[in-house]
Protein backbone atom coordinates (compact mmCIF):
# COMPACT_ATOMS: atom_id res chain seq x y z
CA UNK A 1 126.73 130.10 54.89
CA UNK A 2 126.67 127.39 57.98
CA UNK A 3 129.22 127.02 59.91
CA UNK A 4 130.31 123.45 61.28
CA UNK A 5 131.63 123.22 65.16
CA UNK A 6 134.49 121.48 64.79
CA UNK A 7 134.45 120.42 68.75
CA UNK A 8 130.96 118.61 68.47
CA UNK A 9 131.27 115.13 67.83
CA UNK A 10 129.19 113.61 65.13
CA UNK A 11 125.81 112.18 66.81
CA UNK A 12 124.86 108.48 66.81
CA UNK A 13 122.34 107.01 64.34
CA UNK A 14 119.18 105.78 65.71
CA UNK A 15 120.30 101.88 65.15
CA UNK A 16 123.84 103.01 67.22
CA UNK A 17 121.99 103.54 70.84
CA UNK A 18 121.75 100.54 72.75
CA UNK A 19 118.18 99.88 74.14
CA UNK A 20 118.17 100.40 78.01
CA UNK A 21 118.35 97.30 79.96
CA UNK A 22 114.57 96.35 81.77
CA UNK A 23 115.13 96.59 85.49
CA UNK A 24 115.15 93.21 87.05
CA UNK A 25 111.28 92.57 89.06
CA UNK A 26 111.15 91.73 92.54
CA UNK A 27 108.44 89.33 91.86
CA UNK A 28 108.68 86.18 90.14
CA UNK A 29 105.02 85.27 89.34
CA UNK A 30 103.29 87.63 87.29
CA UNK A 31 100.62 90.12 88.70
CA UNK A 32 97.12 88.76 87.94
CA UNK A 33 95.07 92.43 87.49
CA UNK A 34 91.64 92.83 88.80
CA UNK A 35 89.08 95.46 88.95
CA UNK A 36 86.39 96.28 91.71
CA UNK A 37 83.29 98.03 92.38
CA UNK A 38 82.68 99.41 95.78
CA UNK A 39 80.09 101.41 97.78
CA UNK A 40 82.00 103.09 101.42
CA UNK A 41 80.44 104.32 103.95
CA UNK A 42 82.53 106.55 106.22
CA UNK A 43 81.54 107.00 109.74
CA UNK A 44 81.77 110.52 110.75
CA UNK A 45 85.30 110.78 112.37
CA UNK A 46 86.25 109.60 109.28
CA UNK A 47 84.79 112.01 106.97
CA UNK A 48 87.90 114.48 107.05
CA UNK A 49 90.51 111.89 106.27
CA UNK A 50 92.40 111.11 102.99
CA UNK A 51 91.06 107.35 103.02
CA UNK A 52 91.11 107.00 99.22
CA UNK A 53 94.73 108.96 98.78
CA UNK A 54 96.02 106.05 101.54
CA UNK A 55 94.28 103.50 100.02
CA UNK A 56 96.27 104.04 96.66
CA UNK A 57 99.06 105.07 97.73
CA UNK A 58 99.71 102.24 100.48
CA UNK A 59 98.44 99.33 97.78
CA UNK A 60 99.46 100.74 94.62
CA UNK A 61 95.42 101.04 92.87
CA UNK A 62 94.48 103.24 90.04
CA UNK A 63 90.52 104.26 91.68
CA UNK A 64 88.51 105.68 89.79
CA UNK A 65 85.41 107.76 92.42
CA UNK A 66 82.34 107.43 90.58
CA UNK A 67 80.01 108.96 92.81
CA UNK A 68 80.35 110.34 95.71
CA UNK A 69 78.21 111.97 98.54
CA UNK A 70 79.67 113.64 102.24
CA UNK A 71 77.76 115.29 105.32
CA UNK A 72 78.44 115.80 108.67
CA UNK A 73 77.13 112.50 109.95
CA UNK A 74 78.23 110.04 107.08
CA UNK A 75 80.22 109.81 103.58
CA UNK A 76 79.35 107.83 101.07
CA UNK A 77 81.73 106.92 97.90
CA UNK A 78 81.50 104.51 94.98
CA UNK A 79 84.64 103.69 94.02
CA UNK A 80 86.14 101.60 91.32
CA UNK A 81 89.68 99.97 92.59
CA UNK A 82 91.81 98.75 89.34
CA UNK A 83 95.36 96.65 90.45
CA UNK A 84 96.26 93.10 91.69
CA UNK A 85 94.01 91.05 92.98
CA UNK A 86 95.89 90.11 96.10
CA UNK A 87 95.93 94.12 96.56
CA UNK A 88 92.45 94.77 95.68
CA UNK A 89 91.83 91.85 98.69
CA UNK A 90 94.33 93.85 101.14
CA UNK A 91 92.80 96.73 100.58
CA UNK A 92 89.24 96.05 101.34
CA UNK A 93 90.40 94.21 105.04
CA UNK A 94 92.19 97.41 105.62
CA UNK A 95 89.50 99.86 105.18
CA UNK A 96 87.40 97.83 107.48
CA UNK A 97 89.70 97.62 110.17
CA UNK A 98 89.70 101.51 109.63
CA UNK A 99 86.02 101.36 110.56
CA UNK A 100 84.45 102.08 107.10
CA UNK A 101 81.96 99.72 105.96
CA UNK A 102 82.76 97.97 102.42
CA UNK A 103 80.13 96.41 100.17
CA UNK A 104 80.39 95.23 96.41
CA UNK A 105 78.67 97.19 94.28
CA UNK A 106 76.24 94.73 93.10
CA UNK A 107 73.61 96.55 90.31
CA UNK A 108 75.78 98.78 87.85
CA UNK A 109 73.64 102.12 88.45
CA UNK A 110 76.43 103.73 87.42
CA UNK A 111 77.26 102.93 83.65
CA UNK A 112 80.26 104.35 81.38
């Protein structure tokens, strides 16, 4: 035999909850996404730094490191950047004022 708890209150049907309200953005004009394919070539004092973490983290990408190669006198990284363009722009100019060399990936040697 169930018992019924007399202090619960009865729970609201599905159609009962009101749908949470969509936070307001802070930009007007919608986001135009991009993606990019980059080679990066770290000088050595360099090498030991979280470049990619910062790079995310500062201008909100999604990368993707799809290859990747690091000795004591150079790093090398293919990475594929996914976000706003105007970001994906930022981004690059920061990494070279870093002091890491950016260029396009321009043959897809890399496929998948």
């Amino acid at each position: 035999m169930a018992m019924k708890s007399a202090s619960s209150p009865p729970l609201p049907a599905v159609d009962q909850v009101p749908p949470k309200a969509k936070k307001a953005s802070k930009k007007s004009a919608p986001s135009v996404k991009g993606r990019q394919r980059l080679w990066l070539m770290y000088p050595p004092k360099l090498i030991t730094s979280p470049i990619v973490w910062e790079l995310i983290t500062r201008f909100k990408l999604v990368a993707n490191i799809r290859q990747a190669e690091v000795r004591d006198e150079i790093g090398i990284v293919c990475l594929e950047l996914e976000g706003e363009r105007s970001s994906l722009k930022k981004a690059a100019q920061w990494l070279k004022r870093k002091g890491v060399k950016v260029e396009p990936v321009e043959i897809s040697v890399i496929t998948g």
